[in-house]
Protein backbone atom coordinates (compact mmCIF):
# COMPACT_ATOMS: atom_id res chain seq x y z
CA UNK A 1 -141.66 178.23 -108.16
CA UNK A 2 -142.28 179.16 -111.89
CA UNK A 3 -144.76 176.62 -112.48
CA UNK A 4 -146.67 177.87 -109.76
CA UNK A 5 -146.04 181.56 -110.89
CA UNK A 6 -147.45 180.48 -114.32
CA UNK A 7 -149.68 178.32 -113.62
CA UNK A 8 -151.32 180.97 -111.11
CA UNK A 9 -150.88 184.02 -113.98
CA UNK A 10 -152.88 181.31 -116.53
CA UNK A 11 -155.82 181.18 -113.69
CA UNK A 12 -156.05 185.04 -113.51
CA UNK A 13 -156.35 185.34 -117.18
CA UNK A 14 -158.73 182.59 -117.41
CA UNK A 15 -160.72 183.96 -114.78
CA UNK A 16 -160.96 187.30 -116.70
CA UNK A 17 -161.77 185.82 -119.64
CA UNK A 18 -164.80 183.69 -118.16
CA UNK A 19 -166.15 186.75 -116.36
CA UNK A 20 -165.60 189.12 -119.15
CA UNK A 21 -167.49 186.77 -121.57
CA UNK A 22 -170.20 185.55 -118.73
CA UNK A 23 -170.83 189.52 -117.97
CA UNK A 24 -171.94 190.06 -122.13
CA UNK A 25 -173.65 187.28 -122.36
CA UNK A 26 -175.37 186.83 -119.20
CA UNK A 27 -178.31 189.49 -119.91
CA UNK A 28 -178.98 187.44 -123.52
CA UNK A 29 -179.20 184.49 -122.07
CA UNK A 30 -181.11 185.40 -119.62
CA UNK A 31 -183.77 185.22 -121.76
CA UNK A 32 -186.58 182.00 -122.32
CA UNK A 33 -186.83 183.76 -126.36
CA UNK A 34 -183.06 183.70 -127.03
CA UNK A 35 -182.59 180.09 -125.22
CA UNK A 36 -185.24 178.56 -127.10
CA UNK A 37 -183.88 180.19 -130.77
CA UNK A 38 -180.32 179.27 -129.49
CA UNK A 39 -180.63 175.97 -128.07
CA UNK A 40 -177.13 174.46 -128.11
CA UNK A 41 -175.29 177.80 -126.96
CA UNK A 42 -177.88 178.07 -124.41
CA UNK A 43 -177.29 174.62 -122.89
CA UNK A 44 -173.00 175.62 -123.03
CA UNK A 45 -174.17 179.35 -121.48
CA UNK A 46 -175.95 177.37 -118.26
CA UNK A 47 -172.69 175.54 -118.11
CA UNK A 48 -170.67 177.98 -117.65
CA UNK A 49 -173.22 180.09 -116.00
CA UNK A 50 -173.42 177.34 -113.18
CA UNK A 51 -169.39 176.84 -113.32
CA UNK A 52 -168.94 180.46 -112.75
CA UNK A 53 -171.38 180.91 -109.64
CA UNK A 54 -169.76 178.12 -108.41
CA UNK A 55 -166.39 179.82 -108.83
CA UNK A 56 -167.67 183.20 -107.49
CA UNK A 57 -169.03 181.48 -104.38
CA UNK A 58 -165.74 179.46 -103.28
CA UNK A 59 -164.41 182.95 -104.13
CA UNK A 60 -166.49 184.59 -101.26
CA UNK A 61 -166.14 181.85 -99.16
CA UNK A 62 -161.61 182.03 -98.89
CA UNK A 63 -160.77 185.17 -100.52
CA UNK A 64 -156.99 184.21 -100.58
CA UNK A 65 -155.87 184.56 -104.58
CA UNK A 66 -152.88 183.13 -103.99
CA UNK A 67 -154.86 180.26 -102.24
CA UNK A 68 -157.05 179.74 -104.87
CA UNK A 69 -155.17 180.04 -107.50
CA UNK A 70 -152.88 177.21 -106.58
CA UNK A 71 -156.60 175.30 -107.45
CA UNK A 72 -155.99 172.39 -110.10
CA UNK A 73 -159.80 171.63 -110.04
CA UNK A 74 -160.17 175.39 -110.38
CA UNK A 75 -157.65 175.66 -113.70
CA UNK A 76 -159.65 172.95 -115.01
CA UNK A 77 -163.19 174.34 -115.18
CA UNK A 78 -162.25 177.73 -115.94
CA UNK A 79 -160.46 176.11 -119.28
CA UNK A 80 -163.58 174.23 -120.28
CA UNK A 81 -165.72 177.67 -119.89
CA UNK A 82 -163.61 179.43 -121.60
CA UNK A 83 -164.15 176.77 -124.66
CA UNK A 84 -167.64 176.97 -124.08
CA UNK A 85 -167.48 180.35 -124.53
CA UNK A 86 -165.54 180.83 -127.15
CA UNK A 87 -168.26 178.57 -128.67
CA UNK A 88 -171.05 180.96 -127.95
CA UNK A 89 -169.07 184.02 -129.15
C-alpha cells in the first residue's frame, strides 16, 4: 500500500511539474522564429508537447486520479518530460 501511495504522490508531482513547465514554455515555442534559433530544445519542446496532449487526453477520456495514477506507462513518460524539460529551462 505505500508503494502505491508513493508511487501515486511521485505521478502528481510529476504531472505538475510537466504542466507547470509546458504552460511557460508553450507560447515560446509556439513560435517558427524561436524553433528555428533553438533547434535542439525545440525538437525536446514537441516531445513533450506531444507527450503531454497525449496525457491530457487519456485524462479527459477516465478522469479517475486514483486510476490513472496507478499508470506505469504514465510514470514513465512524465519522467522523461520532465528531463526534457529541465533541458529546455
Amino acid at each position: 500500500m505505500a508503494r502505491h501511495t508513493c508511487k501515486r504522490s511521485l505521478t502528481v508531482t510529476l504531472t505538475l511539474f510537466v504542466m507547470q513547465g509546458w504552460l511557460y514554455l508553450e507560447p515560446i515555442f509556439g513560435s517558427e522564429d524561436i524553433l528555428q534559433q533553438m533547434p535542439n530544445e525545440g525538437r525536446k519542446f514537441r516531445a513533450v508537447d506531444a507527450t503531454w496532449r497525449r496525457i491530457m487526453a487519456a485524462v479527459r477520456k477516465a478522469p479517475e486520479v486514483l486510476l490513472m495514477c496507478s499508470d506505469d506507462e504514465l510514470l514513465k513518460n512524465l519522467i522523461e518530460a520532465n528531463k526534457f524539460l529541465e533541458q529546455v529551462l
